[in-house]
Each structure stands twice: as structure tokens, then as C-alpha cells.
N, C-alpha and C. Protein backbone atom coordinates (compact mmCIF):
# COMPACT_ATOMS: atom_id res chain seq x y z
N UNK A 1 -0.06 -26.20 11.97
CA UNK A 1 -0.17 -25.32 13.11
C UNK A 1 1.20 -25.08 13.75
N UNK A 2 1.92 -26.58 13.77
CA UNK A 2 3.48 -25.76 14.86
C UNK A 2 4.27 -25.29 13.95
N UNK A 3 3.99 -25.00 12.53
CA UNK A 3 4.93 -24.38 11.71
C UNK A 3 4.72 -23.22 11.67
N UNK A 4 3.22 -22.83 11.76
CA UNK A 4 2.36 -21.56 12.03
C UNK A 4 3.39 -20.86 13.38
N UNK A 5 3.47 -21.59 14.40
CA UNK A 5 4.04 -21.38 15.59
C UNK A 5 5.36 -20.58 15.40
N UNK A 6 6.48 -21.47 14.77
CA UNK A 6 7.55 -21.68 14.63
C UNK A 6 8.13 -20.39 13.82
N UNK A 7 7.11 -20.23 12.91
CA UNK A 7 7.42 -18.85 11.55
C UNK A 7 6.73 -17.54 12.60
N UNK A 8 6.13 -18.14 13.05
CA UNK A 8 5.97 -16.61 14.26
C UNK A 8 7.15 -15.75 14.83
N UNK A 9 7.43 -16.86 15.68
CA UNK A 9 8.25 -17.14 16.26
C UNK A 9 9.80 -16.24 15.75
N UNK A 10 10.29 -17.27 14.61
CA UNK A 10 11.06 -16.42 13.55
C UNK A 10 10.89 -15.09 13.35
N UNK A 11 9.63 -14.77 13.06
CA UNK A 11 9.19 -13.42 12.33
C UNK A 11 9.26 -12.35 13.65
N UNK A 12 9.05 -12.37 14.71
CA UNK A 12 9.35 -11.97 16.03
C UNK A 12 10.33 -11.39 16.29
N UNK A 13 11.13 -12.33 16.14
CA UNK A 13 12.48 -12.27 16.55
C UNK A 13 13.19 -11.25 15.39
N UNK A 14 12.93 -11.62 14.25
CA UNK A 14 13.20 -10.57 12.90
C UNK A 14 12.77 -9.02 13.12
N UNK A 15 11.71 -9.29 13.46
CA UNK A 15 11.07 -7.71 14.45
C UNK A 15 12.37 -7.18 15.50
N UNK A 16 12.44 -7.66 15.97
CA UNK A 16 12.67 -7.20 17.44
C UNK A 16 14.25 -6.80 17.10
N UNK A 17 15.01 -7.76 16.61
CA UNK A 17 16.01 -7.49 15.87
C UNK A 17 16.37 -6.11 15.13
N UNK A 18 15.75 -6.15 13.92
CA UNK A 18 15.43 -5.28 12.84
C UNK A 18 14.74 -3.89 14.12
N UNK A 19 14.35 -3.36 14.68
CA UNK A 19 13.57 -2.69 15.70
C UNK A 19 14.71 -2.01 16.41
N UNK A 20 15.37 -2.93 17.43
CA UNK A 20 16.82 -2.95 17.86
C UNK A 20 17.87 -1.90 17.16
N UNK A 21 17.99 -2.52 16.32
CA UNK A 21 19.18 -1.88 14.99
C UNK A 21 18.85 -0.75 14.19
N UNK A 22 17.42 -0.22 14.63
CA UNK A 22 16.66 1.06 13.56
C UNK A 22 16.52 0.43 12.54
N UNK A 23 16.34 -0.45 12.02
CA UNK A 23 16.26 -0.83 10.71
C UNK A 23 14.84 -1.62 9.99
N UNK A 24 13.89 -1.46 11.14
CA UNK A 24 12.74 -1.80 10.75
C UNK A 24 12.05 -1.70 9.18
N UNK A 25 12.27 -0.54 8.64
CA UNK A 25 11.72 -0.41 7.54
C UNK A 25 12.29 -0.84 6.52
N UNK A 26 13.50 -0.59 6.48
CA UNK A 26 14.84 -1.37 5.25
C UNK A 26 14.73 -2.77 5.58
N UNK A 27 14.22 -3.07 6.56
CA UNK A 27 14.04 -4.84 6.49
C UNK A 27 12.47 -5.75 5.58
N UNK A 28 11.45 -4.43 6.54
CA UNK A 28 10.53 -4.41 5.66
C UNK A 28 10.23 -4.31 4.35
N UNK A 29 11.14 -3.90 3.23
CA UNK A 29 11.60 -3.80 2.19
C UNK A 29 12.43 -4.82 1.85
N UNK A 30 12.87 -5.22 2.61
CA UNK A 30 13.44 -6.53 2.10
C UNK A 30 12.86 -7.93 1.96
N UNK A 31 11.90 -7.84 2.94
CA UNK A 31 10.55 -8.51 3.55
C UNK A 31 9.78 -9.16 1.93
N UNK A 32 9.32 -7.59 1.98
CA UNK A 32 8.28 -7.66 0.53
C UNK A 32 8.94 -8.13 -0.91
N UNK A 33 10.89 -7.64 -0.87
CA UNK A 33 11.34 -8.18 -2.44
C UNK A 33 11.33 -9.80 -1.84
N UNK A 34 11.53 -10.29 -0.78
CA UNK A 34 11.30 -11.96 -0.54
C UNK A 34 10.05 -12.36 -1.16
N UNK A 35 9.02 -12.06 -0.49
CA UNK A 35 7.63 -12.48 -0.32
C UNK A 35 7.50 -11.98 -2.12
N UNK A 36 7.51 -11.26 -3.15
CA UNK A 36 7.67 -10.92 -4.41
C UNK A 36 8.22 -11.92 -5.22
N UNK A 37 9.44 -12.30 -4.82
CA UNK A 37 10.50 -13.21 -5.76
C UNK A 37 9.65 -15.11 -5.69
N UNK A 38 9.58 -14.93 -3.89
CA UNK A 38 8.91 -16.01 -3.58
C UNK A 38 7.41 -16.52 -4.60
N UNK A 39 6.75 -15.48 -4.37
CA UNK A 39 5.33 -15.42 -5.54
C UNK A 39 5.54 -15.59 -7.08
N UNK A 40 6.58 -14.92 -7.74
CA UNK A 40 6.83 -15.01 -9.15
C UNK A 40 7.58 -16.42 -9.47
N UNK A 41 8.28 -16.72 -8.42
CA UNK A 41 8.92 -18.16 -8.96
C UNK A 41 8.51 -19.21 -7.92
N UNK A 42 7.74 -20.06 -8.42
CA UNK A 42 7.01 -21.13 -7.31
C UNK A 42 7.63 -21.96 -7.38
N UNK A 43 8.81 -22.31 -8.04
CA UNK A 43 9.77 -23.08 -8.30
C UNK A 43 11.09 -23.17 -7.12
N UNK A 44 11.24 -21.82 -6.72
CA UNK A 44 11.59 -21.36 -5.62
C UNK A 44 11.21 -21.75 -4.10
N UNK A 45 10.16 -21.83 -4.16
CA UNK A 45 9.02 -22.49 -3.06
C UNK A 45 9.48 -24.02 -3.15
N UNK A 46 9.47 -24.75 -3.84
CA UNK A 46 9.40 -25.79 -4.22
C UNK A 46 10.46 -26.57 -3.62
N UNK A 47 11.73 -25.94 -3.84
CA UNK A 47 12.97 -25.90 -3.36
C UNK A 47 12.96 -25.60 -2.00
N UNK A 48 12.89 -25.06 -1.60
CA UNK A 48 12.77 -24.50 -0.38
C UNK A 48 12.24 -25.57 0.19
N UNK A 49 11.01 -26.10 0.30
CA UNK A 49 10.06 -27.20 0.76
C UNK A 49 10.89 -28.76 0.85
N UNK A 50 11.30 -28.61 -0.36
CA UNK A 50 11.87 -30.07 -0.78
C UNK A 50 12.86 -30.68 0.21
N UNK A 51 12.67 -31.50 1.11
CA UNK A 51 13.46 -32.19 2.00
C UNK A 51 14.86 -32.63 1.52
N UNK A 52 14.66 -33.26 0.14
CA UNK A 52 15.55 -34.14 -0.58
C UNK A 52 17.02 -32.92 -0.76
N UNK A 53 16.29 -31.94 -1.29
CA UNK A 53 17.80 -30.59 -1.16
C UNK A 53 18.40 -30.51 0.01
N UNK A 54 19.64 -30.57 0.07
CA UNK A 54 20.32 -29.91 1.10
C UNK A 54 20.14 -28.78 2.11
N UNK A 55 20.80 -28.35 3.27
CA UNK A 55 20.29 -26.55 3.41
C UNK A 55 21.72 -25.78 2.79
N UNK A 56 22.60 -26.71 2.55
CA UNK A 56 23.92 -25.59 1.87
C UNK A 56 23.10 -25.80 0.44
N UNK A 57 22.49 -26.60 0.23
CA UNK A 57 22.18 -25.98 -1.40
C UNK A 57 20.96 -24.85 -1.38
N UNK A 58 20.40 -24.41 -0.60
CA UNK A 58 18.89 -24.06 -0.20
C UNK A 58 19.60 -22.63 0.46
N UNK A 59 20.44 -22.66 0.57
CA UNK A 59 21.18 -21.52 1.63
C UNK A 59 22.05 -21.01 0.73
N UNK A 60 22.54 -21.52 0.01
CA UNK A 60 23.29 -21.08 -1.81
C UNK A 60 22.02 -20.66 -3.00
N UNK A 61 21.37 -21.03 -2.34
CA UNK A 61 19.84 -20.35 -3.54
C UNK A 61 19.42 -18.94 -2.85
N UNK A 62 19.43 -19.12 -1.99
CA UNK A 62 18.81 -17.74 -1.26
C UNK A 62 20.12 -16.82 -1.08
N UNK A 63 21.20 -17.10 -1.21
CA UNK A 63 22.46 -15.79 -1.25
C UNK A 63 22.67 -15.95 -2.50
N UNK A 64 22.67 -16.89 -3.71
CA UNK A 64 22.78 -16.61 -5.02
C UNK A 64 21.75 -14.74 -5.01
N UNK A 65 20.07 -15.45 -4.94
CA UNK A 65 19.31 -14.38 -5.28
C UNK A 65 19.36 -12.80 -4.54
N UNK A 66 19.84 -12.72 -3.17
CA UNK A 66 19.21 -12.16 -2.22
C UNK A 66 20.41 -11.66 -1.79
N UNK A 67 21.88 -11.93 -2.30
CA UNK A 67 22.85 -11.13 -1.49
C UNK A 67 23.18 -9.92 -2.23
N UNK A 68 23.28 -8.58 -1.79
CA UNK A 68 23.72 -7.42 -2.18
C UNK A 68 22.02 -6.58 -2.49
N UNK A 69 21.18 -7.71 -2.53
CA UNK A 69 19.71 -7.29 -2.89
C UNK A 69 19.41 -6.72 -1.61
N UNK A 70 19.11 -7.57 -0.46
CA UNK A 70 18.47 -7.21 0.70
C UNK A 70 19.70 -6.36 1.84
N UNK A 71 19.59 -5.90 2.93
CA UNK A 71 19.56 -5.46 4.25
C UNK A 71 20.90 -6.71 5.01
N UNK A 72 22.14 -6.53 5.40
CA UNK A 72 22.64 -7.28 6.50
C UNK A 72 22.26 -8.20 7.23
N UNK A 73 20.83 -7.50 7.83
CA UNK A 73 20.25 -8.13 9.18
C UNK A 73 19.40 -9.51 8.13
N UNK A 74 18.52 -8.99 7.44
CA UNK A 74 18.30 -9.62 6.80
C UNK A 74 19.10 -11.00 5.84
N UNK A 75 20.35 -10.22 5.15
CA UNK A 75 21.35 -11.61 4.73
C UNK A 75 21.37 -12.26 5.80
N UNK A 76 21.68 -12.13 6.94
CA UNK A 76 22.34 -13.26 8.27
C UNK A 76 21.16 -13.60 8.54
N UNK A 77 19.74 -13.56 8.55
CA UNK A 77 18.61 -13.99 8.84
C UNK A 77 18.68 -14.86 8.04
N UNK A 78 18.35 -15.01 6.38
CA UNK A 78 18.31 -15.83 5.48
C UNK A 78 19.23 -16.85 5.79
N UNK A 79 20.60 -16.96 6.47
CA UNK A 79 20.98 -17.94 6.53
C UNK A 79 21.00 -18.73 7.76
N UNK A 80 20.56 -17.80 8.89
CA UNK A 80 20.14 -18.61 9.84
C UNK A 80 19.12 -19.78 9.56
N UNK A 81 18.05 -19.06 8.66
CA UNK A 81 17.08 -19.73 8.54
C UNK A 81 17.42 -20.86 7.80
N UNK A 82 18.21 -21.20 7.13
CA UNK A 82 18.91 -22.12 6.04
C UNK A 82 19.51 -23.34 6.94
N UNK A 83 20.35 -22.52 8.09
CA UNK A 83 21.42 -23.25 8.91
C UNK A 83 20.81 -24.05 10.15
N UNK A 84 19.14 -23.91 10.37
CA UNK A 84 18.40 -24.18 11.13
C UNK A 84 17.62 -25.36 10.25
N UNK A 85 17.56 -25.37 9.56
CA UNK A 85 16.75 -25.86 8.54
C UNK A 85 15.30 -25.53 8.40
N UNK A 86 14.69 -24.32 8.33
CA UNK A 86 13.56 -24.01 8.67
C UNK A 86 13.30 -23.04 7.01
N UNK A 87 14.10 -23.42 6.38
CA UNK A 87 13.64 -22.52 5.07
C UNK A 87 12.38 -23.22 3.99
N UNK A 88 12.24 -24.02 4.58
CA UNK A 88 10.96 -24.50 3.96
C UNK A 88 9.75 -23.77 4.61
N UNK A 89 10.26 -22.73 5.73
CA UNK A 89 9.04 -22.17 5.74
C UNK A 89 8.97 -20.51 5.99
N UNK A 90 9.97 -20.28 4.67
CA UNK A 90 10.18 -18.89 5.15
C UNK A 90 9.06 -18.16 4.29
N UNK A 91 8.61 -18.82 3.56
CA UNK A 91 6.99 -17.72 2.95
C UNK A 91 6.25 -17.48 4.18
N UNK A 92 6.41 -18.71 4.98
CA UNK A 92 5.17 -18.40 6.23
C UNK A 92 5.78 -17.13 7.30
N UNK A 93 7.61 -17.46 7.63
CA UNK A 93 8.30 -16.07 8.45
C UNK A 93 7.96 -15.34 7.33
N UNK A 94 8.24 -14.89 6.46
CA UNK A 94 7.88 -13.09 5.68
C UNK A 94 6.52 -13.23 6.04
N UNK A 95 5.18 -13.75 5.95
CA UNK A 95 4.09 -13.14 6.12
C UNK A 95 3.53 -13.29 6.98
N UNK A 96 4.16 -13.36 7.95
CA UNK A 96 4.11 -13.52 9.92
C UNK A 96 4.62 -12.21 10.02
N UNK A 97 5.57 -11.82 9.29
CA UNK A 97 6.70 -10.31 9.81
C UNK A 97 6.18 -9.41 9.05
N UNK A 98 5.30 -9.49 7.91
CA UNK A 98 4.24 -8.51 7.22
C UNK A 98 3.35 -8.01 8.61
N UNK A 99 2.98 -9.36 8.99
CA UNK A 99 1.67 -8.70 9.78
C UNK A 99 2.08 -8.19 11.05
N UNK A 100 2.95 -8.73 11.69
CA UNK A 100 3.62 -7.94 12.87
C UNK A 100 4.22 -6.48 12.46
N UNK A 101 4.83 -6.58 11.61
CA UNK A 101 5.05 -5.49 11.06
C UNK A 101 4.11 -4.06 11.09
N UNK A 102 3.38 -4.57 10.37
CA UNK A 102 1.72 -3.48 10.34
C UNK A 102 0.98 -3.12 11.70
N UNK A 103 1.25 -4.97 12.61
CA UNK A 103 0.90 -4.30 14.17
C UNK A 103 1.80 -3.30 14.89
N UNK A 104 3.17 -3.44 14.60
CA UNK A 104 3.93 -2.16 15.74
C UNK A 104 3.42 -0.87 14.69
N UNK A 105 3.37 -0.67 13.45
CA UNK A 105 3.17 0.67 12.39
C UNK A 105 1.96 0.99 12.48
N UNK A 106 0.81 0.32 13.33
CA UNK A 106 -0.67 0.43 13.46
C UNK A 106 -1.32 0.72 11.89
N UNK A 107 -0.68 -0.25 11.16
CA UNK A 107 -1.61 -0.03 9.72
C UNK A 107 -2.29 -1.22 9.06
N UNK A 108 -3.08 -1.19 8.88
CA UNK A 108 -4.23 -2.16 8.32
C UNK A 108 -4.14 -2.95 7.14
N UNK A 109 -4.61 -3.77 6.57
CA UNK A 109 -5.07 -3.86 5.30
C UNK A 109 -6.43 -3.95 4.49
N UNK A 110 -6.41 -3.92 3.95
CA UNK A 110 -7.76 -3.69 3.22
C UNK A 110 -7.67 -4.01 1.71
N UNK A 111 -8.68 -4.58 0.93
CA UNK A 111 -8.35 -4.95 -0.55
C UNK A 111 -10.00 -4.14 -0.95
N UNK A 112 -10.16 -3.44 -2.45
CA UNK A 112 -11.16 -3.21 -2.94
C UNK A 112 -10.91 -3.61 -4.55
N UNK A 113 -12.65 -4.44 -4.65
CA UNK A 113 -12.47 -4.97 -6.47
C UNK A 113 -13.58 -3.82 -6.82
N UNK A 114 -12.58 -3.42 -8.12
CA UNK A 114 -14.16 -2.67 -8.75
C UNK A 114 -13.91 -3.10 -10.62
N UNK A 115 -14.56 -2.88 -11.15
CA UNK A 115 -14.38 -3.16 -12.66
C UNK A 115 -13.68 -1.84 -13.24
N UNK A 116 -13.34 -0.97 -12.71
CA UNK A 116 -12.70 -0.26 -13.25
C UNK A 116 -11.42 0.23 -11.86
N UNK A 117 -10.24 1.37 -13.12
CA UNK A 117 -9.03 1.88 -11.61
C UNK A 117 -10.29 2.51 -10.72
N UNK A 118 -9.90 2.94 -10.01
CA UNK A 118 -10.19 3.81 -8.66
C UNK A 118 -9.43 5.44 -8.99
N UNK A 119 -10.18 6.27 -9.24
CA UNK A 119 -10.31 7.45 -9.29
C UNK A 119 -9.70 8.08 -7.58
N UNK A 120 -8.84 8.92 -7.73
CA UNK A 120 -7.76 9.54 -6.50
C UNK A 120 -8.99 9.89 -5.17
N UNK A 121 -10.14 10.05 -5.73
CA UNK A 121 -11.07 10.90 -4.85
C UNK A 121 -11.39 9.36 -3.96
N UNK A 122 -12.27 8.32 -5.04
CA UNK A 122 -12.96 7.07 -4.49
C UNK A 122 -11.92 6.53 -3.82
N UNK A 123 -10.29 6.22 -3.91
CA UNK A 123 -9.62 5.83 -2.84
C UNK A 123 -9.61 6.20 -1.92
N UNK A 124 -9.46 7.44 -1.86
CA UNK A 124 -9.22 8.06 -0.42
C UNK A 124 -10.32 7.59 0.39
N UNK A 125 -11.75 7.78 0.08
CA UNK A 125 -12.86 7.01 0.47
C UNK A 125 -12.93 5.91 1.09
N UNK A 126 -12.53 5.04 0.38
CA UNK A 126 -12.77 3.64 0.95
C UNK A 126 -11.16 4.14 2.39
N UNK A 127 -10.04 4.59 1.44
CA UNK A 127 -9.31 4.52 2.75
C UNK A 127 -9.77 5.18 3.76
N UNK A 128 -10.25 6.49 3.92
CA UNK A 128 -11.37 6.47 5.11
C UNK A 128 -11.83 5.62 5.75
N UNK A 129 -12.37 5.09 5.10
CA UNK A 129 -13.98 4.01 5.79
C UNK A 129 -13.04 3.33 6.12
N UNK A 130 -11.92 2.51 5.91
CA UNK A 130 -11.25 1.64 6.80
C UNK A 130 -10.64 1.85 7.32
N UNK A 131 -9.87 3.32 7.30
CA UNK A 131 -9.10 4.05 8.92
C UNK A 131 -10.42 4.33 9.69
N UNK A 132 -11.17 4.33 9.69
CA UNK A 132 -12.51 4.57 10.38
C UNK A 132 -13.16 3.09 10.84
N UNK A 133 -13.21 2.15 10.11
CA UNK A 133 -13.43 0.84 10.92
C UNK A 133 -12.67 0.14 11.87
N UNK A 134 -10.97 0.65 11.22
CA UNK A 134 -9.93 -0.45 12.04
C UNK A 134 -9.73 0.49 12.91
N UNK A 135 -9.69 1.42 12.72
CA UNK A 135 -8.78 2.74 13.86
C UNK A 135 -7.14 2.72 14.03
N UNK A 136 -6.98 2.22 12.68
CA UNK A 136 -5.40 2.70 12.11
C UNK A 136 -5.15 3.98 11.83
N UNK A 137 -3.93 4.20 11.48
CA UNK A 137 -3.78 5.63 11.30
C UNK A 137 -2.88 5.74 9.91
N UNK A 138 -2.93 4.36 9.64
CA UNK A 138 -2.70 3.96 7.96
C UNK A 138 -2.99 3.08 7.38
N UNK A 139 -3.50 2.77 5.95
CA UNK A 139 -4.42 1.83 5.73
C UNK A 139 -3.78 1.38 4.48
N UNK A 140 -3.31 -0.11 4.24
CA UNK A 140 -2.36 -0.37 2.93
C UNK A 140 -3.72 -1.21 1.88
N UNK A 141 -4.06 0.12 1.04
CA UNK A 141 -4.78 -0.70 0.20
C UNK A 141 -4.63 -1.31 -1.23
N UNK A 142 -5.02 -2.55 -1.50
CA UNK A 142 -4.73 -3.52 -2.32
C UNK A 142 -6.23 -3.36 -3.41
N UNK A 143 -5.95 -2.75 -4.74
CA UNK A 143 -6.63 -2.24 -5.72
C UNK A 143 -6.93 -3.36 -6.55
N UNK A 144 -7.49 -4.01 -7.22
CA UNK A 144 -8.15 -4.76 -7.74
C UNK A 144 -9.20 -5.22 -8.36
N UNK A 145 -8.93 -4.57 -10.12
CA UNK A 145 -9.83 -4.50 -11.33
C UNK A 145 -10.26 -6.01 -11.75
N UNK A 146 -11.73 -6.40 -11.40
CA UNK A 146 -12.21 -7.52 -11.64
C UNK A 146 -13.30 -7.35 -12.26
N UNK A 147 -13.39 -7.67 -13.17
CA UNK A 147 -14.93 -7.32 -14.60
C UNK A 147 -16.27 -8.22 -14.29
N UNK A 148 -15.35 -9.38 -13.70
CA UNK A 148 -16.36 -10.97 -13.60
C UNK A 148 -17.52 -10.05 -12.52
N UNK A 149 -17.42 -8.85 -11.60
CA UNK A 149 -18.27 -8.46 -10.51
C UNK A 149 -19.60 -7.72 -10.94
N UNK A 150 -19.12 -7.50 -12.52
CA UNK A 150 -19.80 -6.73 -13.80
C UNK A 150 -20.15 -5.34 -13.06
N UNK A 151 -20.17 -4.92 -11.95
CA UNK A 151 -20.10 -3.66 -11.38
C UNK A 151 -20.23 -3.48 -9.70
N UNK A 152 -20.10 -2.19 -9.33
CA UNK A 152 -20.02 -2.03 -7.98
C UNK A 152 -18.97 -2.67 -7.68
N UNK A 153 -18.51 -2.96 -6.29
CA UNK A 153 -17.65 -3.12 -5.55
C UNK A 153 -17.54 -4.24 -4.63
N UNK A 154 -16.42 -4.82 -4.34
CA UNK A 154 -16.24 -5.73 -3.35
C UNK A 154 -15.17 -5.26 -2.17
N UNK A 155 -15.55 -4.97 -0.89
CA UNK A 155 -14.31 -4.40 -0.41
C UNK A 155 -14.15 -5.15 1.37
N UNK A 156 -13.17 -5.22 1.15
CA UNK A 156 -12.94 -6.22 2.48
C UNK A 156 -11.37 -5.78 3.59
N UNK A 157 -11.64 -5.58 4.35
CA UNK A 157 -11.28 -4.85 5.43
C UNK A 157 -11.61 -6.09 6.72
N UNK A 158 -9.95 -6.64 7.38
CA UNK A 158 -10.14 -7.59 8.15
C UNK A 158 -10.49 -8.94 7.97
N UNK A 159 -11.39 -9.01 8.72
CA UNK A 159 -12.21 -9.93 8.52
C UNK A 159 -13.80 -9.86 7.90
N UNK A 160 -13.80 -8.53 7.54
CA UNK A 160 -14.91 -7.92 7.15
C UNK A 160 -14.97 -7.65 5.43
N UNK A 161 -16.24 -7.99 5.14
CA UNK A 161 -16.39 -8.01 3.52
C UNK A 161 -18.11 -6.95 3.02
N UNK A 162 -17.81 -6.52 2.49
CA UNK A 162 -18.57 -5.39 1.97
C UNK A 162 -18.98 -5.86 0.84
N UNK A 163 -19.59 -6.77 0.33
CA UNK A 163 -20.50 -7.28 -1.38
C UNK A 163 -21.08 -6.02 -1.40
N UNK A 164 -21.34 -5.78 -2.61
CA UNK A 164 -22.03 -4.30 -3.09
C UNK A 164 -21.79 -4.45 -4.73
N UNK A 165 -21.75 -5.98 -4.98
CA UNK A 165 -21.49 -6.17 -6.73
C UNK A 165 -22.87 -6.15 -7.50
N UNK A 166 -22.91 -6.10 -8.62
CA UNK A 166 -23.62 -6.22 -9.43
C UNK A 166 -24.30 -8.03 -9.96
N UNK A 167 -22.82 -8.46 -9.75
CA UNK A 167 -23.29 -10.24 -9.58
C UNK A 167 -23.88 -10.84 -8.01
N UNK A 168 -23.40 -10.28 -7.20
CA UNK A 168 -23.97 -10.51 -5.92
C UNK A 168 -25.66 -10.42 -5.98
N UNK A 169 -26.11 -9.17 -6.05
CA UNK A 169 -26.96 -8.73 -6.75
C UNK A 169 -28.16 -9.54 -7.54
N UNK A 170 -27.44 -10.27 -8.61
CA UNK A 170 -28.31 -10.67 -9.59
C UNK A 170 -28.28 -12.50 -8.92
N UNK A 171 -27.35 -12.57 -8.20
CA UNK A 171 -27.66 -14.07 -7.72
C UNK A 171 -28.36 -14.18 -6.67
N UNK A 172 -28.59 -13.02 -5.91
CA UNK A 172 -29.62 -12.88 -5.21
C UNK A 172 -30.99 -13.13 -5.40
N UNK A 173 -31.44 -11.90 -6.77
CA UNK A 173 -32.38 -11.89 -7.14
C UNK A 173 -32.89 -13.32 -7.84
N UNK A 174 -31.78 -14.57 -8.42
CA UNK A 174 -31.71 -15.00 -9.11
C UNK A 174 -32.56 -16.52 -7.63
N UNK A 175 -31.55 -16.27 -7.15
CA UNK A 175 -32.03 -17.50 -5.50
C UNK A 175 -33.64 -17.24 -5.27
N UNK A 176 -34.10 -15.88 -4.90
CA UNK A 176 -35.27 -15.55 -4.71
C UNK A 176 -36.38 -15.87 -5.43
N UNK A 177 -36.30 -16.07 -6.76
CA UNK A 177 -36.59 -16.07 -8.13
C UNK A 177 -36.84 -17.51 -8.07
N UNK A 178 -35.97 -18.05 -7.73
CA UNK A 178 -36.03 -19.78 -8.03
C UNK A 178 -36.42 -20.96 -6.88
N UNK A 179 -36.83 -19.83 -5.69
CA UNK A 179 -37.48 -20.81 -4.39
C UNK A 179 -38.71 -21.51 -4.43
């Protein structure tokens, strides 16, 4: 929880900063190649976490990868965060500054599974229905072909989840079946 706090906190301040300087969106972009690199190499994470590393070695990993890649504001962020010793929790600042992010841009998220892509028409759809639930005025949706649902849809918006699968469905019928 006070790390929860703490990466807020960070991510805030990265806002307000980045906001300041016009540079909100080029940071945001820099945001997502973090939170990206972070996800593909968990090894990375690992490091980061690891007490036993240094922060000049932890602060030499993150300008090895990340210098000439990201935004100014951003390089001198990365090493604040290094020079503070708080880089063991910079997955949690990038996805603190995702979501603040989306709150000053008033845009949402939303994820939909279907067993097949999504046809240009059925996106727009669901993005409807969730500029229409959240009352954003942009909606970042996260597409996601899952077969195991064997059909229909799973779509979740918030805190809100929409089952409408074909396995949902049959384990239903399947519970009912077996009382």
C-alpha cells in the first residue's frame, strides 16, 4: 500500500511536470516504451527490485536502455528515480501515470475477448457502448482473440464485465443441470 502511495505520488509529479513543459504526450510515449520494455524483459524487473544491486548500477541499466530512446523530462525522471532509490518501483510510477494520464485526457479503458479480430464496424460498437457507459470522449480499447470463450464475447469496461461467452453459457447450463 505505501508503495502504492509513493508511485502515485511520483507519477503526479511526472504529470504535472510533463503538463508544465507541454510535453504531456511525448512523455506519455515514453511512458508506454517503459511499461513495454518493462513487460518483455522481466529480468529487468528483477533488477530493478533487487536490493542487493546498487542504484548507480540500476541507474546505468535504465540510461544504458532508455537514453536517446525517451523524452528529457523523462531521462532526468529515470534518474531521479534511481538517485532516490525508488526504482524498484517504477512499473508501479508508469502505471499510476497511465492512469492519471487518461484522467486529465478523459479517456477510458476498456478490453473486449472475442474468438475472432473485430470487424471496423463491431469496434466502433463496443467503443460506443463504453463512451456511453464511462462518458469519456475517448475510449482506449484493448482487442483480444481468445478461442478458450468458444464464442461471443467478454467485454469489460471499468470495473464492469459483460460475460456474453459461449463457455459462460454452457457452465451455466452445466451448474443448473447438476443441482
Amino acid at each position: 500500500m505505501a508503495d502504492f502511495r509513493v508511485a502515485t505520488r511520483y507519477a503526479k509529479a511526472l504529470v504535472d511536470l510533463a503538463t508544465e513543459k507541454n510535453s504531456l504526450d511525448k512523455v506519455y510515449e515514453d511512458v508506454r516504451l517503459i511499461n513495454d520494455v518493462c513487460a518483455e524483459n522481466e529480468s529487468l524487473v528483477v533488477i530493478l527490485k533487487n536490493p542487493i544491486v546498487d542504484n548507480e548500477k540500476k541507474q546505468a541499466v535504465l540510461e544504458k536502455l532508455f537514453n536517446g530512446k525517451v523524452s528529457e523530462i523523462t531521462t532526468v525522471f529515470l534518474r531521479l528515480i534511481a538517485s532516490k532509490k525508488r526504482a524498484d518501483i517504477l512499473p508501479a510510477i508508469m502505471e499510476s501515470f497511465v492512469s492519471l494520464y487518461y484522467q486529465t485526457k478523459n479517456i477510458a479503458s476498456a478490453s473486449i475477448q472475442t474468438t475472432f479480430p473485430l470487424t471496423e464496424e463491431m469496434r466502433n460498437a463496443f467503443v460506443d457502448a463504453a463512451k456511453q457507459h464511462t462518458g469519456a470522449q475517448q475510449i482506449e480499447l484493448e482487442e483480444i482473440v481468445a478461442p478458450e470463450i468458444i464464442g461471443g464475447y467478454v467485454f469489460k469496461i471499468d470495473d464492469r464485465q459483460i460475460d456474453a461467452s459461449v463457455k459462460t453459457k454452457l457452465s451455466t447450463i452445466k451448474r443448473s443441470l447438476t443441482k
